[in-house]
C-alpha atoms as a PDB file:
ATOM      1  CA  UNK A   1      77.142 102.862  75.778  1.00  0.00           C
ATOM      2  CA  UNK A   2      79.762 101.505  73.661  1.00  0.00           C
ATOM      3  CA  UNK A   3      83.588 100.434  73.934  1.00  0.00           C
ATOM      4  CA  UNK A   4      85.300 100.780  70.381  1.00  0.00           C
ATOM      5  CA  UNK A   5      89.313  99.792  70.339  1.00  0.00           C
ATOM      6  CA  UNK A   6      90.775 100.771  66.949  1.00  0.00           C
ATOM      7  CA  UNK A   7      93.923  99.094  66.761  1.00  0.00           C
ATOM      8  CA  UNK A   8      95.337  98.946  70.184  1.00  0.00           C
ATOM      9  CA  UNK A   9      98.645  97.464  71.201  1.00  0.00           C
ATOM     10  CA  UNK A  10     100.142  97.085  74.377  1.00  0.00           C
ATOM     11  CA  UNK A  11     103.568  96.405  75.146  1.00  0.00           C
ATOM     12  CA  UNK A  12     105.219  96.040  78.671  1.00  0.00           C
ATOM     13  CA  UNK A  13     109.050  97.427  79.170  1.00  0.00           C
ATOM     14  CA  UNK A  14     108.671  98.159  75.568  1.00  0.00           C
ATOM     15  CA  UNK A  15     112.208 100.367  76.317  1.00  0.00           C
ATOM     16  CA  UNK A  16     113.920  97.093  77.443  1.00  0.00           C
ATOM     17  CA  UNK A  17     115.300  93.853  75.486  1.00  0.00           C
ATOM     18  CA  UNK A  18     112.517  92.159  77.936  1.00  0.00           C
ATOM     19  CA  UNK A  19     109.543  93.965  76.440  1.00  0.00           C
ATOM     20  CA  UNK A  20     106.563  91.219  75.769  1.00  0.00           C
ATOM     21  CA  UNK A  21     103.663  92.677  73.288  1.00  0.00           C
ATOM     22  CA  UNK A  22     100.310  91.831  75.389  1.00  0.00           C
ATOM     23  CA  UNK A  23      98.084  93.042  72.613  1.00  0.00           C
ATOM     24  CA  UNK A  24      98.386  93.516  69.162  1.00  0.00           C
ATOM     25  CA  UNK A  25      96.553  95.792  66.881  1.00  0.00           C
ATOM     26  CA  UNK A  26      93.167  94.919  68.372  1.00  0.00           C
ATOM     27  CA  UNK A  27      90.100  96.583  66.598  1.00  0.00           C
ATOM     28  CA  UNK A  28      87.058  95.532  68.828  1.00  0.00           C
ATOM     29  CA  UNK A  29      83.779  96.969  69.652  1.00  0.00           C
ATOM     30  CA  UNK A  30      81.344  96.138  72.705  1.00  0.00           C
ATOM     31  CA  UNK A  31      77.969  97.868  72.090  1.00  0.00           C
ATOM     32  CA  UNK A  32      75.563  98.293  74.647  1.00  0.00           C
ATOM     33  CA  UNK A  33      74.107  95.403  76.006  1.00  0.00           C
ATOM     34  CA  UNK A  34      76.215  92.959  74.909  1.00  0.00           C
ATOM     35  CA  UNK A  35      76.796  89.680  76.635  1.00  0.00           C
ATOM     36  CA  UNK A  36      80.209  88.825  76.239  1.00  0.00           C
ATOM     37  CA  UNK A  37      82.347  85.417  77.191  1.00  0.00           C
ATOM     38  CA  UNK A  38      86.103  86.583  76.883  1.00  0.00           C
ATOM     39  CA  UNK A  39      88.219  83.418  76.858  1.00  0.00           C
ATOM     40  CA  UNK A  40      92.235  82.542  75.883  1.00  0.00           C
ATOM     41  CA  UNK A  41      94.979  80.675  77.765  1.00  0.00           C
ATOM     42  CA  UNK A  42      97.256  82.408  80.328  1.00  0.00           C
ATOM     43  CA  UNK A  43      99.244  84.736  79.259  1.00  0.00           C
ATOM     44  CA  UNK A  44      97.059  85.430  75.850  1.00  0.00           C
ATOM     45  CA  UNK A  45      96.677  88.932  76.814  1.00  0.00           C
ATOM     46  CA  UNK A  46      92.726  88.669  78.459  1.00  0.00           C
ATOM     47  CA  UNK A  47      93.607  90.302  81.674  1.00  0.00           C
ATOM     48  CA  UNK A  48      95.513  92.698  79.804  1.00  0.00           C
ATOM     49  CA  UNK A  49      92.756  93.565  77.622  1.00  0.00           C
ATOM     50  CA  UNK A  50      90.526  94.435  80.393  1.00  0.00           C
ATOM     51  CA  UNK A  51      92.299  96.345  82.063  1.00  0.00           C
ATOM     52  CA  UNK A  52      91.944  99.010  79.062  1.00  0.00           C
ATOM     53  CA  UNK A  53      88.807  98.948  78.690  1.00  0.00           C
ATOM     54  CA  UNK A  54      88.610 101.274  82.586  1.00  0.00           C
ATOM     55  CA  UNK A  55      91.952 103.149  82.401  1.00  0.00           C
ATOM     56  CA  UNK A  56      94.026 100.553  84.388  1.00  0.00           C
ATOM     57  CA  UNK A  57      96.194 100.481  81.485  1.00  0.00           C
ATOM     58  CA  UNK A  58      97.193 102.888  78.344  1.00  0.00           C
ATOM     59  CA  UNK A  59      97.487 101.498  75.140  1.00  0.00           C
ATOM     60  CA  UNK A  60     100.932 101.821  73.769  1.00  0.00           C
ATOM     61  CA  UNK A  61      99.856 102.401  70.497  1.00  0.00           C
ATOM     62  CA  UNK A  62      96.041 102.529  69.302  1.00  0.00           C
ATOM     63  CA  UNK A  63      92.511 104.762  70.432  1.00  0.00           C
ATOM     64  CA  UNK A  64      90.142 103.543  73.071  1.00  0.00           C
ATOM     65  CA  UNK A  65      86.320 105.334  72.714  1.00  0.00           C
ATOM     66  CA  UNK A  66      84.063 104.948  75.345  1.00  0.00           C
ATOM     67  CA  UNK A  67      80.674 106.514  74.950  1.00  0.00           C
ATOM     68  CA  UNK A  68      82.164 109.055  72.074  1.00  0.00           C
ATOM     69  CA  UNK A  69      85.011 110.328  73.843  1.00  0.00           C
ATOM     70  CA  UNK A  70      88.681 109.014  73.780  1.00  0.00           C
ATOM     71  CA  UNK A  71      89.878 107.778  77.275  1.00  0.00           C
ATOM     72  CA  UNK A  72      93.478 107.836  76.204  1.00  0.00           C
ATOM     73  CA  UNK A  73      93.648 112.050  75.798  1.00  0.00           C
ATOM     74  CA  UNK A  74      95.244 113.206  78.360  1.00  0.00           C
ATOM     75  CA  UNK A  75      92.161 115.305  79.902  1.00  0.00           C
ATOM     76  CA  UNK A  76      89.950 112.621  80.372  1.00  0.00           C
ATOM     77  CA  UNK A  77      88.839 112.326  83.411  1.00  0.00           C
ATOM     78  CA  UNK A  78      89.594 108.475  84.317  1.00  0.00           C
ATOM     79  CA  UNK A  79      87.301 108.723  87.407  1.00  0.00           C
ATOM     80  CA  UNK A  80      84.019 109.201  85.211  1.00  0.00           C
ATOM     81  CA  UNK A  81      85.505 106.250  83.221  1.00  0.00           C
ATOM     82  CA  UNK A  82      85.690 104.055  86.357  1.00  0.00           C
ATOM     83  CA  UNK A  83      82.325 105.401  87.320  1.00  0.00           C
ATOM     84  CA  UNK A  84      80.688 103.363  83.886  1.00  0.00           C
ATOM     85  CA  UNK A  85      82.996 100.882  83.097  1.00  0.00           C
ATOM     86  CA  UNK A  86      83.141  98.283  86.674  1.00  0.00           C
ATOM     87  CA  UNK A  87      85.940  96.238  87.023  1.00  0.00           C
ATOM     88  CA  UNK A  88      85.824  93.107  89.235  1.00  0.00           C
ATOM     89  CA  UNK A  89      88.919  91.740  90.135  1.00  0.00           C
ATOM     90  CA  UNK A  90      89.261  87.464  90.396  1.00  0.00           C
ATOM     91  CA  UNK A  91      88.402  86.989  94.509  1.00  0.00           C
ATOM     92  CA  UNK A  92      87.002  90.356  95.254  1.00  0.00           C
ATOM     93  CA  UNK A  93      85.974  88.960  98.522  1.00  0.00           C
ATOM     94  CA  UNK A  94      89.572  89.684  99.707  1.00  0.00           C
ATOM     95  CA  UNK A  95      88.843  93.404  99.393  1.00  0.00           C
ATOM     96  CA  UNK A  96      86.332  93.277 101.686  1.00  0.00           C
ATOM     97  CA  UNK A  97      86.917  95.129 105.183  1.00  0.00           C
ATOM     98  CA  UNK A  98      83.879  96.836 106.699  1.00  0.00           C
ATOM     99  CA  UNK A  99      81.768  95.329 110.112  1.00  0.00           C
ATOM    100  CA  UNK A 100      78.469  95.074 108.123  1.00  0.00           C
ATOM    101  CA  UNK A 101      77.447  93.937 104.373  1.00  0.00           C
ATOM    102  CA  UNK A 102      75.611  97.151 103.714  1.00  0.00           C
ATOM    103  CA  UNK A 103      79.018  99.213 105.072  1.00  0.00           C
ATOM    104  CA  UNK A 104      81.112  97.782 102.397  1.00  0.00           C
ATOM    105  CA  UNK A 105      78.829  98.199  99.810  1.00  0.00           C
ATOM    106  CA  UNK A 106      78.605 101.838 101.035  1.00  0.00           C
ATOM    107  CA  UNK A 107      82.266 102.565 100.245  1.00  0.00           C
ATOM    108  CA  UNK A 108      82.411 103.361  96.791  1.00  0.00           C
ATOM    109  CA  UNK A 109      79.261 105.780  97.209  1.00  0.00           C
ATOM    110  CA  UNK A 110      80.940 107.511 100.122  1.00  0.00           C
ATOM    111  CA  UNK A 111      84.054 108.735  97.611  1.00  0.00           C
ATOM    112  CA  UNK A 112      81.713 109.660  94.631  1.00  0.00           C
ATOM    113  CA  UNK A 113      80.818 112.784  97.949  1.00  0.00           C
ATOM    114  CA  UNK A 114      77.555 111.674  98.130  1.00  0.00           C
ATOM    115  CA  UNK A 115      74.956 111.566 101.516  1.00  0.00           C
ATOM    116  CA  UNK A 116      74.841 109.045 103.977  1.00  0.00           C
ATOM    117  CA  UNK A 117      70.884 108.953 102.719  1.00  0.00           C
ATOM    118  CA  UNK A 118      72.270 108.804  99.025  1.00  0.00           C
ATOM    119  CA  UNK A 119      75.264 106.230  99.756  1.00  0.00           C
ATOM    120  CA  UNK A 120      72.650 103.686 101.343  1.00  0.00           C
ATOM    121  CA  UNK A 121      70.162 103.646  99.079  1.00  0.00           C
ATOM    122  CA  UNK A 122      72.714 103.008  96.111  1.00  0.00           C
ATOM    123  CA  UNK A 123      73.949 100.027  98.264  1.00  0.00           C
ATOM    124  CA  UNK A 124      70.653  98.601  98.891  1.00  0.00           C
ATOM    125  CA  UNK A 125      69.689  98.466  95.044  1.00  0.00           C
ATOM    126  CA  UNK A 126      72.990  97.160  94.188  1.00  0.00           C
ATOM    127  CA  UNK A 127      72.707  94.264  97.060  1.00  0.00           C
ATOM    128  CA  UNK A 128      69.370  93.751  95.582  1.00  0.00           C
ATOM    129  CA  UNK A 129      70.740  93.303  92.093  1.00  0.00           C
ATOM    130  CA  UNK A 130      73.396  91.764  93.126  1.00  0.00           C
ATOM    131  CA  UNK A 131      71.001  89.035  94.978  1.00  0.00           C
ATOM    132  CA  UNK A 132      71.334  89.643  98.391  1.00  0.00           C
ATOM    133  CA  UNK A 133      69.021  89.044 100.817  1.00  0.00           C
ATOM    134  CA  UNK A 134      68.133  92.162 102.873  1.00  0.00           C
ATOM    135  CA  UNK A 135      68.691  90.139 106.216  1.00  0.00           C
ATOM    136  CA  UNK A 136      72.088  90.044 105.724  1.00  0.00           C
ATOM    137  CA  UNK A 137      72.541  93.696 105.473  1.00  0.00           C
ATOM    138  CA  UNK A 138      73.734  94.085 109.124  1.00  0.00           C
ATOM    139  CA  UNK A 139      75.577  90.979 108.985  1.00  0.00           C
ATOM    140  CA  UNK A 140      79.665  90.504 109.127  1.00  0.00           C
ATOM    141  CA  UNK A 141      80.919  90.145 105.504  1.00  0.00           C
ATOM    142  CA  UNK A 142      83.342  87.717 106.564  1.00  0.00           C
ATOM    143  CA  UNK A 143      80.003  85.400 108.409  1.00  0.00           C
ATOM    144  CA  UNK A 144      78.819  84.743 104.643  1.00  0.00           C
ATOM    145  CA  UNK A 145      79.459  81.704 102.502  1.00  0.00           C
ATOM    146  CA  UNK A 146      81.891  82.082  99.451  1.00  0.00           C
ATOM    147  CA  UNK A 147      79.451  82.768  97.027  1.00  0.00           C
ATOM    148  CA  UNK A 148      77.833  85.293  99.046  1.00  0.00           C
ATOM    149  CA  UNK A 149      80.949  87.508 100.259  1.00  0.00           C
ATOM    150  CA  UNK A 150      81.336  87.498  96.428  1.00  0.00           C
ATOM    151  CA  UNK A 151      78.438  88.602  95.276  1.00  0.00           C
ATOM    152  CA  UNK A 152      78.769  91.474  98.106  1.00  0.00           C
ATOM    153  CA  UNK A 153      81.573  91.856  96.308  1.00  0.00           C
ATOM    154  CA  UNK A 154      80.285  92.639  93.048  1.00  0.00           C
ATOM    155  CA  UNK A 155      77.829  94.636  94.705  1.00  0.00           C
ATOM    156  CA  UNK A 156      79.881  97.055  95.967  1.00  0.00           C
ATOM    157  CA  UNK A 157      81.185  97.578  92.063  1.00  0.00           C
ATOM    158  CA  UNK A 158      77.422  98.037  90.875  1.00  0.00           C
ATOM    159  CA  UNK A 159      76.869 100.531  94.024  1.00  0.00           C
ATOM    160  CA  UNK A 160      78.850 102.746  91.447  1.00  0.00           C
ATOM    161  CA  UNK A 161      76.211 102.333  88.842  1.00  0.00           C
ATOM    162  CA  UNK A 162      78.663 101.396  85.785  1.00  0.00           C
ATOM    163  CA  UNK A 163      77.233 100.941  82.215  1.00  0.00           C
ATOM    164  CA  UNK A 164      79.455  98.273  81.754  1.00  0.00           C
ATOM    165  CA  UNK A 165      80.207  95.209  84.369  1.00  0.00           C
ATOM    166  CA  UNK A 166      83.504  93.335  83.373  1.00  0.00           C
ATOM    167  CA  UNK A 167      84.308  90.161  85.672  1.00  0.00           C
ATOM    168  CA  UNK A 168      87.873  88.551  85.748  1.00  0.00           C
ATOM    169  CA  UNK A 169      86.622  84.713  86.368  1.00  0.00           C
ATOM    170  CA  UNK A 170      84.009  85.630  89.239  1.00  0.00           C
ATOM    171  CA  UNK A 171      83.578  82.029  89.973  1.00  0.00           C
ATOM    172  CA  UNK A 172      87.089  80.625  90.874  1.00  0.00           C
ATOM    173  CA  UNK A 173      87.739  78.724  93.879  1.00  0.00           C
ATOM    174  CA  UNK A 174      84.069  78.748  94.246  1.00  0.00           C
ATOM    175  CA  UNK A 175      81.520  75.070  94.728  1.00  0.00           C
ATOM    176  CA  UNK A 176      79.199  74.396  92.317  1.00  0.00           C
ATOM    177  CA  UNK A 177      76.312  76.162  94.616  1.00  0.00           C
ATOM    178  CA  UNK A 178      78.212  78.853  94.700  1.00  0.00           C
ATOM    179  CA  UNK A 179      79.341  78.994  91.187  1.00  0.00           C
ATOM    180  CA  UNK A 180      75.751  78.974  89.650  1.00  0.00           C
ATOM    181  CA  UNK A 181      74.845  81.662  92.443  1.00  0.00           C
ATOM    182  CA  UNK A 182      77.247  83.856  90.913  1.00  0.00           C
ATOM    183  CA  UNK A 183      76.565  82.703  87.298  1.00  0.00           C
ATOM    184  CA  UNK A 184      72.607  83.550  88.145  1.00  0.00           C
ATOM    185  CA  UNK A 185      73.214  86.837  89.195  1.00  0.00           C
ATOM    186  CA  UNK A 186      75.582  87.992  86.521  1.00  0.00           C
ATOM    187  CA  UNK A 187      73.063  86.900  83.855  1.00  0.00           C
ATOM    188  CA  UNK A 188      70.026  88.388  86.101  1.00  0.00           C
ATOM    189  CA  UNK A 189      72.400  91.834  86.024  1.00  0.00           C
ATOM    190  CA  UNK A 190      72.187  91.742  82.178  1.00  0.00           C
ATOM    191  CA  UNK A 191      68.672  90.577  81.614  1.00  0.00           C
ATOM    192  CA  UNK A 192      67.030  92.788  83.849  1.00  0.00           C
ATOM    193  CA  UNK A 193      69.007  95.608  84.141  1.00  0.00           C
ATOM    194  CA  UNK A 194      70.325  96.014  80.824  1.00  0.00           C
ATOM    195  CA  UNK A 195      74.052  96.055  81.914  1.00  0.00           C
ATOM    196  CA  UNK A 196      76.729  95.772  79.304  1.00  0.00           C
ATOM    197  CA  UNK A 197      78.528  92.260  80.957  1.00  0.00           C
ATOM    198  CA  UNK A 198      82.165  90.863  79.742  1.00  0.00           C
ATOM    199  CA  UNK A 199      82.602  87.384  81.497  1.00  0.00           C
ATOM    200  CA  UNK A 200      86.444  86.067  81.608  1.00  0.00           C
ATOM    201  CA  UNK A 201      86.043  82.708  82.023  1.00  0.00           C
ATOM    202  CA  UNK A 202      88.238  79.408  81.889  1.00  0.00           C
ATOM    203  CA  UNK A 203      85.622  77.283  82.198  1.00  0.00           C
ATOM    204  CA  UNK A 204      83.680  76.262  78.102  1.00  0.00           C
ATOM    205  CA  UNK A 205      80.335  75.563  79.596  1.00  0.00           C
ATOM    206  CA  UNK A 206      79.842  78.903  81.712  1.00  0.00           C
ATOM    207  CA  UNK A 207      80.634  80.666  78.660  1.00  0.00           C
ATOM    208  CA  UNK A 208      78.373  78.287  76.344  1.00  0.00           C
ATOM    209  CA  UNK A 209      75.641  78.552  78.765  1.00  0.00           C
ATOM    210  CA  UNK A 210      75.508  82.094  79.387  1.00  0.00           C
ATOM    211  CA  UNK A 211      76.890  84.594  77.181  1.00  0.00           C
ATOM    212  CA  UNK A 212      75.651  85.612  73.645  1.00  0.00           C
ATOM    213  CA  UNK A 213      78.956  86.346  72.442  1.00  0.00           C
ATOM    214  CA  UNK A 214      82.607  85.219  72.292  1.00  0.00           C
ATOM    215  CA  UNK A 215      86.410  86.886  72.461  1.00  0.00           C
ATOM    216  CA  UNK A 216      89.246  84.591  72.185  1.00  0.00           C
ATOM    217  CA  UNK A 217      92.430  85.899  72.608  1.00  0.00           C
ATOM    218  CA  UNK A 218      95.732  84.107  71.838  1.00  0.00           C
ATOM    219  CA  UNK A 219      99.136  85.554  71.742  1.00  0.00           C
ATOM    220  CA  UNK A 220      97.964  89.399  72.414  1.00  0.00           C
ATOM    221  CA  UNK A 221      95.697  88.744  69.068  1.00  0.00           C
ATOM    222  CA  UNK A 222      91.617  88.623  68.727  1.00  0.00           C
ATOM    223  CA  UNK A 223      91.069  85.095  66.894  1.00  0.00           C
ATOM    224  CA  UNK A 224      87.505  84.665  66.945  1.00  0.00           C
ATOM    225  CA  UNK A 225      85.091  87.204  67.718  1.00  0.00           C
ATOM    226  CA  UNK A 226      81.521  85.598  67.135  1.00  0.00           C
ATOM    227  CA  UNK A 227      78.271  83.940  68.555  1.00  0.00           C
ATOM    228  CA  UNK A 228      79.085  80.352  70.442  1.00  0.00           C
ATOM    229  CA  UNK A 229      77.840  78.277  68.512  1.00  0.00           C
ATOM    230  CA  UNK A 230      80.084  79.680  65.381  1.00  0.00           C
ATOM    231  CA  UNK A 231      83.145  79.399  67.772  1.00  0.00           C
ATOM    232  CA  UNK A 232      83.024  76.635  69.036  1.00  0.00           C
ATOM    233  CA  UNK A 233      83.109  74.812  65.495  1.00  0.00           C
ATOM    234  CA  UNK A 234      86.474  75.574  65.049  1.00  0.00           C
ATOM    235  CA  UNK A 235      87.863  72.443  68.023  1.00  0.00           C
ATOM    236  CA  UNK A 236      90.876  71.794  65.697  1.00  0.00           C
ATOM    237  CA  UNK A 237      91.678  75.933  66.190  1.00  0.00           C
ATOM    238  CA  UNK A 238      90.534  76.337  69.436  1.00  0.00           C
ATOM    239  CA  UNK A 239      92.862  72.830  70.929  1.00  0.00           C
ATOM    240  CA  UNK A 240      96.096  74.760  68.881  1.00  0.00           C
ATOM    241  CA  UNK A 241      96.203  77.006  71.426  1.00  0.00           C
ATOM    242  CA  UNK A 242      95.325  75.425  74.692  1.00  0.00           C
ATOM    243  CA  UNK A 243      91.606  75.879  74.699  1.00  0.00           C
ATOM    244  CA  UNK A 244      88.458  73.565  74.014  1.00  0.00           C
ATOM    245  CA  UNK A 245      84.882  73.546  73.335  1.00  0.00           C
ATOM    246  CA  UNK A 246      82.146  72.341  75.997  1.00  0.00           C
ATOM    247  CA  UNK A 247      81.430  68.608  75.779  1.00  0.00           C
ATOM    248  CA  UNK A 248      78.160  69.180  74.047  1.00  0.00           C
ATOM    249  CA  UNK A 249      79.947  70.190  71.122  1.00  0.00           C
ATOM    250  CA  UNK A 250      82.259  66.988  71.551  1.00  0.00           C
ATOM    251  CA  UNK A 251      79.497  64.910  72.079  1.00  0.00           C
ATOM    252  CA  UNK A 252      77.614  66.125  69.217  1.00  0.00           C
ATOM    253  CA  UNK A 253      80.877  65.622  67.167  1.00  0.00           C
ATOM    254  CA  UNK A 254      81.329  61.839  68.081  1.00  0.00           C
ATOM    255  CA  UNK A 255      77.530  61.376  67.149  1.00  0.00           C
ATOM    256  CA  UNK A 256      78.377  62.635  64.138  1.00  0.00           C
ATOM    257  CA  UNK A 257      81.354  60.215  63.487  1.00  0.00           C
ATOM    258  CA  UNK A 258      79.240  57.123  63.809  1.00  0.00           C
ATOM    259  CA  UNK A 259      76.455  58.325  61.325  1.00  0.00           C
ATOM    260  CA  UNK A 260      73.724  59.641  63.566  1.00  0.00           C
ATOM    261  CA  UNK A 261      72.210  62.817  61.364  1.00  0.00           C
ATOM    262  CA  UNK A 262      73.148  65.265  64.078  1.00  0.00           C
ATOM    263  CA  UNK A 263      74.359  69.350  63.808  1.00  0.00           C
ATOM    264  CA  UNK A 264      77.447  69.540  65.675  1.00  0.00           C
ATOM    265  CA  UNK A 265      76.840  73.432  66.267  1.00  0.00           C
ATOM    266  CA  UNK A 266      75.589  72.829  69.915  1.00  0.00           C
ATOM    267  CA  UNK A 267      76.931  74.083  73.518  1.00  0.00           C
ATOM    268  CA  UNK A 268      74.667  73.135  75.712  1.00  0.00           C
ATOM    269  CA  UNK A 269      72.688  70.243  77.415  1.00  0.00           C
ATOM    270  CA  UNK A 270      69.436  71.691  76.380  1.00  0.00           C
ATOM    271  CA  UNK A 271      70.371  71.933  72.737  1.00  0.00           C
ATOM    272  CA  UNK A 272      71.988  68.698  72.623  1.00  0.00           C
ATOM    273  CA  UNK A 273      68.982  66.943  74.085  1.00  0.00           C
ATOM    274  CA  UNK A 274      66.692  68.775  71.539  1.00  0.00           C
ATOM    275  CA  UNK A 275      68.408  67.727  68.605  1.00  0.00           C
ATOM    276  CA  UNK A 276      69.141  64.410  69.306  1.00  0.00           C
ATOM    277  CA  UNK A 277      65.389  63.741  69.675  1.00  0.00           C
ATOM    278  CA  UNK A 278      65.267  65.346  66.387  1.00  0.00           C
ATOM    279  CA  UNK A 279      67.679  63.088  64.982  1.00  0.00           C
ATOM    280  CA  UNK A 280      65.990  60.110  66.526  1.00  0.00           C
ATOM    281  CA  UNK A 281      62.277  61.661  65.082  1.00  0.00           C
ATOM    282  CA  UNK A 282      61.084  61.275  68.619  1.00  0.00           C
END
């Protein structure tokens, strides 16, 4: 299923002297299966962005298509669109209300009119996706660890069966256990289940690490829309407007500076090792 924006602006109180344009002409398209790392400052219009992409917002000016049909008519019916496009809020955990795991995860189901039968086992495959251990089914949300109640979290969003899983950073305020948890099961979701995945993300080596894709947003504006590796070369851009590239590619960089033979297109540990034993004919 695919997402295709065709020049979509958004502007808040756009009938007041305080109106502030969030997004400007972007032309974008997600296609099915993409992995994609969505990164930009505050206030550069991410959040914003995502919030189209399920109906949360209308484009002020602009066409949304998902899966052939234009969500911004009228007619369309934004519960089907909320049905394939998943939206997971940062600290979903807060949402979170029902005496058991499997309850919560239940809710969404129940609204879609389905069985009791029908609700449970759509809760059980998404706690199983979601990584979940089926003890824990009867267990108190609020008894789980961080990472956990999250993850229950995004479980209750897959119980809906979306195409398309968009997460609005899914690993603040988390521990490092808890952060690769999360990290693990997001990139599980995509591998093995073939779910379209946008990852917002503050943090340069989640993105590098993960996603095969990157968005950067600055000023309501799409700046770079490519692989990491072809991002992240552009430090000088990237610093301009408040972000940075992971310390592989800094490392690599510095390497470079002092005449070690050394591509500076790297992101991650396991590339950096790899060509630095290149570069030293090891």
């Amino acid at each position: 299923m695919s997402i295709v924006l065709t020049n979509v602006s958004h502007i808040y109180d756009s009938n007041s002297e305080m109106s502030v344009k969030a997004l400007d002409n972007i032309d974008l398209t997600i296609n099915d299966g993409d992995f994609i790392g969505l990164i930009g400052h505050t206030g550069s219009g991410k959040s914003t962005l995502i919030q189209h992409l399920n109906g949360l917002l209308k484009p002020t000016s602009g066409e949304i298509i998902v899966d052939g049909e234009n969500i911004c008519e009228k007619k369309y019916p934004l519960k089907t669109l909320r049905q394939k496009v998943g939206l997971v809020f940062q600290y979903p955990e807060h949402q979170l209300f029902e005496m058991t795991v499997l309850d919560d995860v239940c809710f969404g189901p129940k609204n879609l009119g389905l069985s009791s039968e029908e609700c449970r086992e759509r809760a059980k495959k998404a706690l199983e996706m979601a990584g979940i251990a089926e003890e824990l089914y009867g267990s108190s949300p609020f008894e789980l660890s961080g990472g956990q109640k999250r993850r229950v979290a995004i479980a209750g969003v897959l119980a809906m069966e979306p195409k398309v899983l968009i997460l609005d950073e899914p690993t603040a305020g988390l521990d490092p256990r808890g952060r690769d948890e999360i990290l693990d099961s997001i990139s599980k979701l995509h591998d093995e289940y073939g779910l379209t995945v946008i990852l917002v993300s503050h943090s340069m080596e989640d993105v590098a690490n993960y996603v095969s894709r990157i968005l950067v947003m600055n000023k309501g504006k799409l700046i770079f829309d490519d692989i990491p590796s072809k991002v992240f070369m552009h430090i000088e851009e990237l610093e301009s407007v408040g972000l940075a590239a992971p310390q592989m590619t800094y490392i690599m960089n510095r390497l470079k500076s002092i005449g070690m033979d050394v591509n500076t297109d790297i992101t991650t540990i396991g590339e950096a090792t790899a060509e630095i034993l290149r570069a030293l004919k090891c």
